[in-house]
PDB file of N, CA and C in Angstrom:
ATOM      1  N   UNK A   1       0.840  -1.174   0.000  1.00  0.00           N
ATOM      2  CA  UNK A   1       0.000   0.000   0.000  1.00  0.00           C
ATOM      3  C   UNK A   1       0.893   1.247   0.000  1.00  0.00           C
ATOM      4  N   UNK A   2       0.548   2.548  -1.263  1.00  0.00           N
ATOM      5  CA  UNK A   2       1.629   3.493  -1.237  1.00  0.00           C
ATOM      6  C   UNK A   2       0.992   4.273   0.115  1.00  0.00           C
ATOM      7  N   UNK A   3       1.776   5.265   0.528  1.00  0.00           N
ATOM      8  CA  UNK A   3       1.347   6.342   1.480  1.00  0.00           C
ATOM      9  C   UNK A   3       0.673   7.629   0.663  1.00  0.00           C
ATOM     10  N   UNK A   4      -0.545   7.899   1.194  1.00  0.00           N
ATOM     11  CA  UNK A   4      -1.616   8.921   0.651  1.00  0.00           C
ATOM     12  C   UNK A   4      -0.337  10.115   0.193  1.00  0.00           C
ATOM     13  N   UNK A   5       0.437  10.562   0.725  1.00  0.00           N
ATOM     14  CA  UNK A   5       1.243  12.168   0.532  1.00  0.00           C
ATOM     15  C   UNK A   5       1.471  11.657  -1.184  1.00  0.00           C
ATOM     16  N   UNK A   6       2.702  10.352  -0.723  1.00  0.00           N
ATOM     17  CA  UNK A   6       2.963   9.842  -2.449  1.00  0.00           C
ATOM     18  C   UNK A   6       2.478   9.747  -3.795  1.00  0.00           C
ATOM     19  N   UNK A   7       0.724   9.184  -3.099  1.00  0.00           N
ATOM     20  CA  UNK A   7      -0.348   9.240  -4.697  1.00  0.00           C
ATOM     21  C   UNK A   7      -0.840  10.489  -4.704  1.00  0.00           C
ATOM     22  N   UNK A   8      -0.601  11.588  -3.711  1.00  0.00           N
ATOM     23  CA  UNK A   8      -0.927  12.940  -4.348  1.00  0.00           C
ATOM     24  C   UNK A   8       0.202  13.488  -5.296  1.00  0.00           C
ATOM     25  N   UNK A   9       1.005  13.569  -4.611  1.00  0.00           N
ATOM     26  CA  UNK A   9       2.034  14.179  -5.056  1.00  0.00           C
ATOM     27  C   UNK A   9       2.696  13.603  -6.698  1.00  0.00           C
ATOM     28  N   UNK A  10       2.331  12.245  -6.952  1.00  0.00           N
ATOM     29  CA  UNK A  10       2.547  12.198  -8.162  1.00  0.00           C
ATOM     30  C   UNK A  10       1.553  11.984  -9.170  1.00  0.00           C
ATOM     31  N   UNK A  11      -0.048  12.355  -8.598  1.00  0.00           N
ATOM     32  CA  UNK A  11      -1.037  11.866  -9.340  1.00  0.00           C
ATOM     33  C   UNK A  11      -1.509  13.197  -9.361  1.00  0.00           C
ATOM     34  N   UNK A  12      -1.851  13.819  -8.539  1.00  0.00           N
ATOM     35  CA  UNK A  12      -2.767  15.230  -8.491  1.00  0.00           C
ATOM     36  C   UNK A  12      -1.982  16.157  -7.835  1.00  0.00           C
ATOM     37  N   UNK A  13      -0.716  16.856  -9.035  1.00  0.00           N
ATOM     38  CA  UNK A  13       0.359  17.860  -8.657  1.00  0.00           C
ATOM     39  C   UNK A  13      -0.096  19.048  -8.685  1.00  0.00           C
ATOM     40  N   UNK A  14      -1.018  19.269  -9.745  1.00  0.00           N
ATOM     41  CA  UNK A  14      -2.022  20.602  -9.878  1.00  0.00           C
ATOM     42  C   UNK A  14      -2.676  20.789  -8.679  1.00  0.00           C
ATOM     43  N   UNK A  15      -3.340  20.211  -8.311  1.00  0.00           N
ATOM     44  CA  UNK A  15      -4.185  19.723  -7.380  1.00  0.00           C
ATOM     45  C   UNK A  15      -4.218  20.430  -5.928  1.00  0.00           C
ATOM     46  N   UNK A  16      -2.968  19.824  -5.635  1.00  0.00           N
ATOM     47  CA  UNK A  16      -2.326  20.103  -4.556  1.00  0.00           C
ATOM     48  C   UNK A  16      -1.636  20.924  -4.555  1.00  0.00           C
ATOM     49  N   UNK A  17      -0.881  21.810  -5.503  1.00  0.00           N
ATOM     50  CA  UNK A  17      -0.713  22.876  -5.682  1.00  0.00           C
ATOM     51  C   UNK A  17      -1.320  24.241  -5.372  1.00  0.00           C
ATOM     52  N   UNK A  18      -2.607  24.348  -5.882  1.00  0.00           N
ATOM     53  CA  UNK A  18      -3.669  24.611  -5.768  1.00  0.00           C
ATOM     54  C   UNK A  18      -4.300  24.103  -4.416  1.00  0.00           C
ATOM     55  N   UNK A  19      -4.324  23.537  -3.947  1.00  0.00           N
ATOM     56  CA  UNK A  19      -4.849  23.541  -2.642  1.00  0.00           C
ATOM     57  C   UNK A  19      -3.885  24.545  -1.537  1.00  0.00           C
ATOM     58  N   UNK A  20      -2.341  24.141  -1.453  1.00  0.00           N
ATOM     59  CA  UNK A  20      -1.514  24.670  -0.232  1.00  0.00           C
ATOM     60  C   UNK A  20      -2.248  26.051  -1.382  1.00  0.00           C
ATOM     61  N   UNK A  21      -1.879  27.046  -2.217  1.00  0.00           N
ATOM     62  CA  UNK A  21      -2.392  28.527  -2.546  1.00  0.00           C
ATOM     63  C   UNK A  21      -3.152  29.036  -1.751  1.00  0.00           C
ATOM     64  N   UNK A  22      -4.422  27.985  -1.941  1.00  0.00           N
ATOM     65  CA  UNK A  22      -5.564  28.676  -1.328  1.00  0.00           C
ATOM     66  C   UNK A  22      -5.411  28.347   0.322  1.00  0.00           C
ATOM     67  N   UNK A  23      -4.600  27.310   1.461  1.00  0.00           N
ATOM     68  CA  UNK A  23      -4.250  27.600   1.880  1.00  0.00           C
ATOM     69  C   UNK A  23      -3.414  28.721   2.690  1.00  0.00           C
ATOM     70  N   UNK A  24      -2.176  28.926   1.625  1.00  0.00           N
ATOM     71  CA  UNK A  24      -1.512  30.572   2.259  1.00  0.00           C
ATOM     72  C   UNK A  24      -2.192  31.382   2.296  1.00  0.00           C
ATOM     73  N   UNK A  25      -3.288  31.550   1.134  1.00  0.00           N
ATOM     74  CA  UNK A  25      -4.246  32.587   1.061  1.00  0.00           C
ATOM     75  C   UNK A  25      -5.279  32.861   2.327  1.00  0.00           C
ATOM     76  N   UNK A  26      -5.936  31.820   2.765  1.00  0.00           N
ATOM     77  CA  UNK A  26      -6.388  31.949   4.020  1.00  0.00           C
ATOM     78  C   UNK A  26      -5.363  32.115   4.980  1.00  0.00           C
ATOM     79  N   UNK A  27      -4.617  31.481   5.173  1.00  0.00           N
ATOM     80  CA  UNK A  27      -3.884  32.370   6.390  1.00  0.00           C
ATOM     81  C   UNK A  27      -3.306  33.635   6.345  1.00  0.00           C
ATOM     82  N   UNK A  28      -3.059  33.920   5.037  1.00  0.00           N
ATOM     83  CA  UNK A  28      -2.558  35.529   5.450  1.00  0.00           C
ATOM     84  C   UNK A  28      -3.779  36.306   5.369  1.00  0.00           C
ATOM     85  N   UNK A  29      -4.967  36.044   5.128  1.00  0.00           N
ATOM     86  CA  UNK A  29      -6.197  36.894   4.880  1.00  0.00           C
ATOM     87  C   UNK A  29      -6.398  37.014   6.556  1.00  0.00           C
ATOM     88  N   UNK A  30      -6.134  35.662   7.279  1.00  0.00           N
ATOM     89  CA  UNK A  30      -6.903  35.574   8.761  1.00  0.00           C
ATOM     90  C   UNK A  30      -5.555  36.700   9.390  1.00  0.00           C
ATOM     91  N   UNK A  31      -4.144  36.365   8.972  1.00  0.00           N
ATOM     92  CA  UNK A  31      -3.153  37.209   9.979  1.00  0.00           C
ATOM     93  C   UNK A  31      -3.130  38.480   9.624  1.00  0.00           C
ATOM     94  N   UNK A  32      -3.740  38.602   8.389  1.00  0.00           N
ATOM     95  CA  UNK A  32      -4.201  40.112   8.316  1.00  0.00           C
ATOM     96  C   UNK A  32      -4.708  41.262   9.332  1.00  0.00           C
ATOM     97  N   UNK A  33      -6.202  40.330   9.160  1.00  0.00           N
ATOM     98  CA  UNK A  33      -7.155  40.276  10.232  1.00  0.00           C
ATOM     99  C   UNK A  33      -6.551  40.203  11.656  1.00  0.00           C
ATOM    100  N   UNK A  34      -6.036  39.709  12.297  1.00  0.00           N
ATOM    101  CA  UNK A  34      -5.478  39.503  13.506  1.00  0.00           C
ATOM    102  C   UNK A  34      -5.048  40.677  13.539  1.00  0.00           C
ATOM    103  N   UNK A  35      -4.056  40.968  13.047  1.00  0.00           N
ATOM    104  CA  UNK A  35      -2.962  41.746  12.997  1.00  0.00           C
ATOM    105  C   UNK A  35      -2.981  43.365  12.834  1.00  0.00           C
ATOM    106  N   UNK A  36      -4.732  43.763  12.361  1.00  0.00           N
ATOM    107  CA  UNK A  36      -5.121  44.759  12.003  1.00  0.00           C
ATOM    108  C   UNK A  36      -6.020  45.381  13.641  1.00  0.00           C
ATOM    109  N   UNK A  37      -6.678  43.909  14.105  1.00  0.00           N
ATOM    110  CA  UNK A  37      -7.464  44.200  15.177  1.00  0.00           C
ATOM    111  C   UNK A  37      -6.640  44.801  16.421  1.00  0.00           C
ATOM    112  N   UNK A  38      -5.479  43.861  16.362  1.00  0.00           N
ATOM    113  CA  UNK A  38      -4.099  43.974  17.343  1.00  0.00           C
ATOM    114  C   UNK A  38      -3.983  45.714  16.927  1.00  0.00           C
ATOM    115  N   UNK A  39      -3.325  45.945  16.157  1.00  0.00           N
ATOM    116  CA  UNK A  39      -3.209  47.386  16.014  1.00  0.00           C
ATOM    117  C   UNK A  39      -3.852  48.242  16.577  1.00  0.00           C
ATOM    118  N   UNK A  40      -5.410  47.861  16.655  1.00  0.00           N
ATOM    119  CA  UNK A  40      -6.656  48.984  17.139  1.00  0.00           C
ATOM    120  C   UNK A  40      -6.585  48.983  18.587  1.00  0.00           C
ATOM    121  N   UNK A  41      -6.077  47.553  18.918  1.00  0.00           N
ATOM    122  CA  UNK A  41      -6.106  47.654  20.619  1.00  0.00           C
ATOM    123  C   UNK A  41      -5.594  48.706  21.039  1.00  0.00           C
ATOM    124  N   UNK A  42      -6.054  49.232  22.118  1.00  0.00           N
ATOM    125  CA  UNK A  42      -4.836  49.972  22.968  1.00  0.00           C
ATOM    126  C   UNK A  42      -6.015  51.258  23.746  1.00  0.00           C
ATOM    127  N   UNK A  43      -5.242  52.724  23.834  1.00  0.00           N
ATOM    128  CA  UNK A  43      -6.229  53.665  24.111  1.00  0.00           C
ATOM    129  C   UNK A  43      -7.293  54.112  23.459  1.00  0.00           C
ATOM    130  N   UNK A  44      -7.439  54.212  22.472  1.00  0.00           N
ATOM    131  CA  UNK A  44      -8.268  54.629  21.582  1.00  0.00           C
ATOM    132  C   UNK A  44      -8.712  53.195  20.716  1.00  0.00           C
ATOM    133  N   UNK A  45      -8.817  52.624  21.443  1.00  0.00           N
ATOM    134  CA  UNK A  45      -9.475  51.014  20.491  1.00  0.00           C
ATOM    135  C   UNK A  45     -11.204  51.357  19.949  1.00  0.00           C
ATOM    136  N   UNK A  46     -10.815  51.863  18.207  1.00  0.00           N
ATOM    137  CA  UNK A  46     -11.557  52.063  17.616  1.00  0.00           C
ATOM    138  C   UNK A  46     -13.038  51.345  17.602  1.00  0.00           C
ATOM    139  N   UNK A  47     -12.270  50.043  17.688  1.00  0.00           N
ATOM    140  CA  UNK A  47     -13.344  48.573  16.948  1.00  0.00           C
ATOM    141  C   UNK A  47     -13.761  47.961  18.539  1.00  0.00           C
ATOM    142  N   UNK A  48     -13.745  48.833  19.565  1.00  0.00           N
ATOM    143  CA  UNK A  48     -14.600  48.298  20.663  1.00  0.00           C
ATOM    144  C   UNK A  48     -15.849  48.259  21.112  1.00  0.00           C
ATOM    145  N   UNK A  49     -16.183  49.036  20.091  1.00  0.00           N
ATOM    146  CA  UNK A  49     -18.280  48.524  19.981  1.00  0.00           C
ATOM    147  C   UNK A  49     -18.491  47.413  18.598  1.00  0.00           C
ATOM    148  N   UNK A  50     -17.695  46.985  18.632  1.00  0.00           N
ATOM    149  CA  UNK A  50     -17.312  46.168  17.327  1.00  0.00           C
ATOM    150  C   UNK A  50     -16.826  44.611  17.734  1.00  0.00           C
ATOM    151  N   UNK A  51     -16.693  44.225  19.226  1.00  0.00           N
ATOM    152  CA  UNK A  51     -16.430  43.099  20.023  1.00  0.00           C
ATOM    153  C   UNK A  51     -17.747  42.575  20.992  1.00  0.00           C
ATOM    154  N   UNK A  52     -17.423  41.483  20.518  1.00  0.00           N
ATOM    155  CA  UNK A  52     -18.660  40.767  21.292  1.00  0.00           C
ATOM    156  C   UNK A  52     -17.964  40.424  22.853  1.00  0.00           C
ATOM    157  N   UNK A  53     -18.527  39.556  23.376  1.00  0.00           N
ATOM    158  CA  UNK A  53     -18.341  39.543  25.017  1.00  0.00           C
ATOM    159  C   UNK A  53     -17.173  38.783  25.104  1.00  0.00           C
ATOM    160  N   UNK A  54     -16.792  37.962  24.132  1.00  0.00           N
ATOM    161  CA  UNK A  54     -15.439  37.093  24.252  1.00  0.00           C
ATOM    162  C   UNK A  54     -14.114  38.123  23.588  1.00  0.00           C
ATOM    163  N   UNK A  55     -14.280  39.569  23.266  1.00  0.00           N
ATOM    164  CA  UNK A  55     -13.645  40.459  22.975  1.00  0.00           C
ATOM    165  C   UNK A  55     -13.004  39.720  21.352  1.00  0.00           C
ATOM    166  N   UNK A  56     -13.712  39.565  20.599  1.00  0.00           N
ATOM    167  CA  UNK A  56     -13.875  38.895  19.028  1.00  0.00           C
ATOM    168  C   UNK A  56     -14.189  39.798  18.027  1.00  0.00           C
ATOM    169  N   UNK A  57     -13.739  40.186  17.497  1.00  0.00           N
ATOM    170  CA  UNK A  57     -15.110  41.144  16.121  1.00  0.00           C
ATOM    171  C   UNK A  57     -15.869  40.616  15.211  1.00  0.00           C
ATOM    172  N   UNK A  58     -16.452  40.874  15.217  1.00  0.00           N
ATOM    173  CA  UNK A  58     -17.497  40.000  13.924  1.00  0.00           C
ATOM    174  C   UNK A  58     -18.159  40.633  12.879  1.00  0.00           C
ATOM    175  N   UNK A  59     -18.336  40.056  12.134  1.00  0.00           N
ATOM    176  CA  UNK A  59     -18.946  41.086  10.753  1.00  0.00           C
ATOM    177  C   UNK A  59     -20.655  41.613  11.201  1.00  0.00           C
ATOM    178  N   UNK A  60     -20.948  40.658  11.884  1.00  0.00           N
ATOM    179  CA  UNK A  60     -22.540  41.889  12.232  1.00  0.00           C
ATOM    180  C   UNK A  60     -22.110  42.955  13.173  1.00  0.00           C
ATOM    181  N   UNK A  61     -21.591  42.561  14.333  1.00  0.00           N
ATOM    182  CA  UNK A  61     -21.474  43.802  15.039  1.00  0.00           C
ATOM    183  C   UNK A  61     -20.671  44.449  13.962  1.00  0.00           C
ATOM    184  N   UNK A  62     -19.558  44.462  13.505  1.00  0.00           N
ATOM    185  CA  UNK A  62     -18.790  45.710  12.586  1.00  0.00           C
ATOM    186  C   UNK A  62     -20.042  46.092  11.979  1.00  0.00           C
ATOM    187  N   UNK A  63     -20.886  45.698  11.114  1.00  0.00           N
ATOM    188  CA  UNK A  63     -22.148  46.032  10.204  1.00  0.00           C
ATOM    189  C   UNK A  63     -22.990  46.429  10.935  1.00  0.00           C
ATOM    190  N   UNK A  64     -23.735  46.423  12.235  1.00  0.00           N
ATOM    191  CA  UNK A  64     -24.103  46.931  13.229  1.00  0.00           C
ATOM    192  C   UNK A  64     -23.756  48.452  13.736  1.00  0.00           C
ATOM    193  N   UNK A  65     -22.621  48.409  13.907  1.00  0.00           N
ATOM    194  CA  UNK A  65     -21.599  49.654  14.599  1.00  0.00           C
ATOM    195  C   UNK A  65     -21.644  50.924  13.463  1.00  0.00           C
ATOM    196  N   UNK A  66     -21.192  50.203  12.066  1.00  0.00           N
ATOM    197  CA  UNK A  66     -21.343  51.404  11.064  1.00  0.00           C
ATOM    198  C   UNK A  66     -23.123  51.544  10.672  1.00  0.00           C
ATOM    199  N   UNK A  67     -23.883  50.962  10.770  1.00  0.00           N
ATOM    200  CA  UNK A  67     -25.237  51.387  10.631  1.00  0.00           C
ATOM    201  C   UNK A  67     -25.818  51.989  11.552  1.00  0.00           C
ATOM    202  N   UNK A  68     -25.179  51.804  13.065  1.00  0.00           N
ATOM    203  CA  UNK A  68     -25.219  53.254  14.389  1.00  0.00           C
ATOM    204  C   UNK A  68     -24.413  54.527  13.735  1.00  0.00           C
ATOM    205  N   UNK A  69     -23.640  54.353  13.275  1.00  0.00           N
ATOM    206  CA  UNK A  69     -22.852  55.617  13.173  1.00  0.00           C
ATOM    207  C   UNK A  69     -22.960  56.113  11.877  1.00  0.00           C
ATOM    208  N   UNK A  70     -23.797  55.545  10.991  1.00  0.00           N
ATOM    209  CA  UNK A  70     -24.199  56.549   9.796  1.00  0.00           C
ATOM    210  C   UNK A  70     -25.745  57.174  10.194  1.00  0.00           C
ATOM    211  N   UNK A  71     -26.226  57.104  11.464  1.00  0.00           N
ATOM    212  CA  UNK A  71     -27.033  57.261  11.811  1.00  0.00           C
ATOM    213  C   UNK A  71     -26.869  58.980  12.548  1.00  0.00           C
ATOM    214  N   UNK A  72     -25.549  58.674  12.727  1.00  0.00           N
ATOM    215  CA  UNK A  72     -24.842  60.024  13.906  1.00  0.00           C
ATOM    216  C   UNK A  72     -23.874  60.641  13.487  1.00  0.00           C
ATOM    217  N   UNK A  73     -22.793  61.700  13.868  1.00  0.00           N
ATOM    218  CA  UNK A  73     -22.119  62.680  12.906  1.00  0.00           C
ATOM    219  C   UNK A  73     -20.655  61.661  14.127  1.00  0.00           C
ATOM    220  N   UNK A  74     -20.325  60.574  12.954  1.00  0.00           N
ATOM    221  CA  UNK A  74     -19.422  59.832  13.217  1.00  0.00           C
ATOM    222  C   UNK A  74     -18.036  60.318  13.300  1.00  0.00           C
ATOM    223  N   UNK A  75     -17.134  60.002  13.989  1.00  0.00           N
ATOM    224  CA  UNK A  75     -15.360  60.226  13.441  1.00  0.00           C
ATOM    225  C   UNK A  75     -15.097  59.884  11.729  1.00  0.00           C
ATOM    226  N   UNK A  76     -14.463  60.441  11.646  1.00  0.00           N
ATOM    227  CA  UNK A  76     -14.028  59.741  10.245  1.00  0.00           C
ATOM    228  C   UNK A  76     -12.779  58.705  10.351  1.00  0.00           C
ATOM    229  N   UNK A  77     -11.856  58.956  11.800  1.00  0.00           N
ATOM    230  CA  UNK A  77     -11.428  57.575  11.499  1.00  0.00           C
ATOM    231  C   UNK A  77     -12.083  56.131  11.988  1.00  0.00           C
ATOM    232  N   UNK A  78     -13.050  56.332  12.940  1.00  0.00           N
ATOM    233  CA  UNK A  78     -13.422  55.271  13.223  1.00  0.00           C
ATOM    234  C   UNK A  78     -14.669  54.632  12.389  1.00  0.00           C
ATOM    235  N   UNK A  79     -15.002  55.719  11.471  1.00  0.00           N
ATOM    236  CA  UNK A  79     -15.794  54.693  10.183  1.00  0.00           C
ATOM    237  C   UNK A  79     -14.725  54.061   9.211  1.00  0.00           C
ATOM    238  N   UNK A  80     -13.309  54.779   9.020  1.00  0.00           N
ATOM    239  CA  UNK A  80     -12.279  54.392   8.323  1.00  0.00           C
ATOM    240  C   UNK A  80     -11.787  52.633   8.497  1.00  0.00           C
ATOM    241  N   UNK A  81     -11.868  53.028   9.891  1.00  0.00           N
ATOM    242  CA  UNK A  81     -11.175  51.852  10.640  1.00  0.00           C
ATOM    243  C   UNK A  81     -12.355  50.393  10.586  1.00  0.00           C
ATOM    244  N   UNK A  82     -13.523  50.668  10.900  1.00  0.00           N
ATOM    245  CA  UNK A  82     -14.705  49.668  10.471  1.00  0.00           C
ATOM    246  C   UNK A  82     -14.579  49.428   8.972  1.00  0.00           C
ATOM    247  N   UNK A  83     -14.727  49.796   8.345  1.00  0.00           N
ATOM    248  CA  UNK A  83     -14.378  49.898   6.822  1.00  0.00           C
ATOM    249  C   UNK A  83     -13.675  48.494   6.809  1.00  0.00           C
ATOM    250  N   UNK A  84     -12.498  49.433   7.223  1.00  0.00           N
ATOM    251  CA  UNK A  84     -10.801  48.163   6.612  1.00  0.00           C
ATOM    252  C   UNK A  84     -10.993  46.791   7.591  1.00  0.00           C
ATOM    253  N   UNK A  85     -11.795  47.480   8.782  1.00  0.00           N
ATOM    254  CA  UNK A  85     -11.844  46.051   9.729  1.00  0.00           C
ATOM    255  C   UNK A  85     -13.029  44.941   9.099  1.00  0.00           C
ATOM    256  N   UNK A  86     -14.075  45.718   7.938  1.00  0.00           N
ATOM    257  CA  UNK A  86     -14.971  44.486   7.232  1.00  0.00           C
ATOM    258  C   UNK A  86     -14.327  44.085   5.905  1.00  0.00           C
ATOM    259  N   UNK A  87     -13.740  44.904   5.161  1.00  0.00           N
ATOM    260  CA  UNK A  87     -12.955  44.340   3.893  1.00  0.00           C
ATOM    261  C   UNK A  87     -12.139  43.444   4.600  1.00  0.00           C
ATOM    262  N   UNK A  88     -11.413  43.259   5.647  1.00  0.00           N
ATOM    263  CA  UNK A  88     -10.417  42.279   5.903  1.00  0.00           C
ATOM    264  C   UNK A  88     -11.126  40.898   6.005  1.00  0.00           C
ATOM    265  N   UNK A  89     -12.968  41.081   7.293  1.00  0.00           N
ATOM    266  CA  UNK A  89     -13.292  39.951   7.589  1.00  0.00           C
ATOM    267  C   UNK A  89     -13.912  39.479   6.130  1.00  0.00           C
ATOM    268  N   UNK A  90     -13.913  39.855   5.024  1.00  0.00           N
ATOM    269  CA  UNK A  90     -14.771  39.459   3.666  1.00  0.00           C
ATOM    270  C   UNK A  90     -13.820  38.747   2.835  1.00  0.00           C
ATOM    271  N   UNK A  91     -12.719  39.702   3.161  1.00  0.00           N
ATOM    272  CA  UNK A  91     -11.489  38.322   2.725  1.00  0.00           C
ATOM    273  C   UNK A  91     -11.175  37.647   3.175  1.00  0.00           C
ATOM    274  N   UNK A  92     -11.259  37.397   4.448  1.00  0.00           N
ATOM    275  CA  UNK A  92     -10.780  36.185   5.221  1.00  0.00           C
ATOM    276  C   UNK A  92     -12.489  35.202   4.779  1.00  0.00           C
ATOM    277  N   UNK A  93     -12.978  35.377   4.693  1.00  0.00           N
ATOM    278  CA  UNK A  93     -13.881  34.336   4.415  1.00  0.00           C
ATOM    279  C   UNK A  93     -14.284  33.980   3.421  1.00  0.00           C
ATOM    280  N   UNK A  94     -13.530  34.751   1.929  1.00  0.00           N
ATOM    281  CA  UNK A  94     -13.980  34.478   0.770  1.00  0.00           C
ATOM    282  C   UNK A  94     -12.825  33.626   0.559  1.00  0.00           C
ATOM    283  N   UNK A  95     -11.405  34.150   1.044  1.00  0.00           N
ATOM    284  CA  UNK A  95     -10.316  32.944   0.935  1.00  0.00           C
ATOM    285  C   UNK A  95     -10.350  31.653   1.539  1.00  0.00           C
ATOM    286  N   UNK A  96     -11.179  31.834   2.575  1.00  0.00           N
ATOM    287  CA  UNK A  96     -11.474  30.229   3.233  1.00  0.00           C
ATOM    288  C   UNK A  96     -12.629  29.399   2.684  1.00  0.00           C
ATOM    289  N   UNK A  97     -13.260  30.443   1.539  1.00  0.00           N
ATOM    290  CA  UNK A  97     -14.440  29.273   0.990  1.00  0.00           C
ATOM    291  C   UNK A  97     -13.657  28.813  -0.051  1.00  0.00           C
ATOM    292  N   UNK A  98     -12.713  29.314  -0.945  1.00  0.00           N
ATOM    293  CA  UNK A  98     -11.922  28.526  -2.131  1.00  0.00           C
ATOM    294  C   UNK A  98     -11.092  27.701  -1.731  1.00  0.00           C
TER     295      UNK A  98
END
C-alpha cells in the first residue's frame, strides 16, 4: 500500500498545488485580520463597539456599529477603521471558501 502524501504528489500535482495557494491565502487573509485588530487595541481602540463579550469582532457587530454611526455625525477615522476592519473579515472568508 503506497502512502496517501505519495499518490498525491505524483497523481494530483495541480491539485495540490492549488490547494496549499488557497491555503496561504487563508492564512494571510486571517493574519491580516489579527494583525489589524491587534493594532486597534490599545487607548483609543476604535473597533470596541465592534467586540462581542469574548472580545472577538465580527462582521454583524462591525455592520451593526457602522449602521449606528451613519445614523450620527461619526469620526471619520473610526468609520475608516470599520471599513478596513470588514474588507479584511470578507477576505478572510472568501479565501477560506476557495
Amino acid at each position: 500500500m503506497l502512502p496517501r502524501s505519495l499518490v498525491e504528489i505524483r497523481c494530483f500535482p495541480e491539485l495540490l498545488d492549488a490547494l496549499n495557494r488557497a491555503q496561504e491565502r487563508s492564512e494571510e487573509a486571517s493574519r491580516q485580520l489579527v494583525e489589524f485588530i491587534e493594532e486597534q487595541a490599545g487607548e483609543e481602540d476604535l473597533l470596541a463597539e465592534a467586540k462581542n463579550d469574548k472580545d472577538k469582532v465580527t462582521q454583524k457587530l462591525v455592520n451593526a456599529r457602522l449602521a449606528q454611526l451613519k445614523k450620527t455625525t461619526a469620526g471619520p477615522d473610526e468609520l475608516a477603521v470599520l471599513n478596513r476592519c470588514l474588507a479584511l473579515i470578507k477576505a478572510e472568508a472568501s479565501a477560506k471558501k476557495r
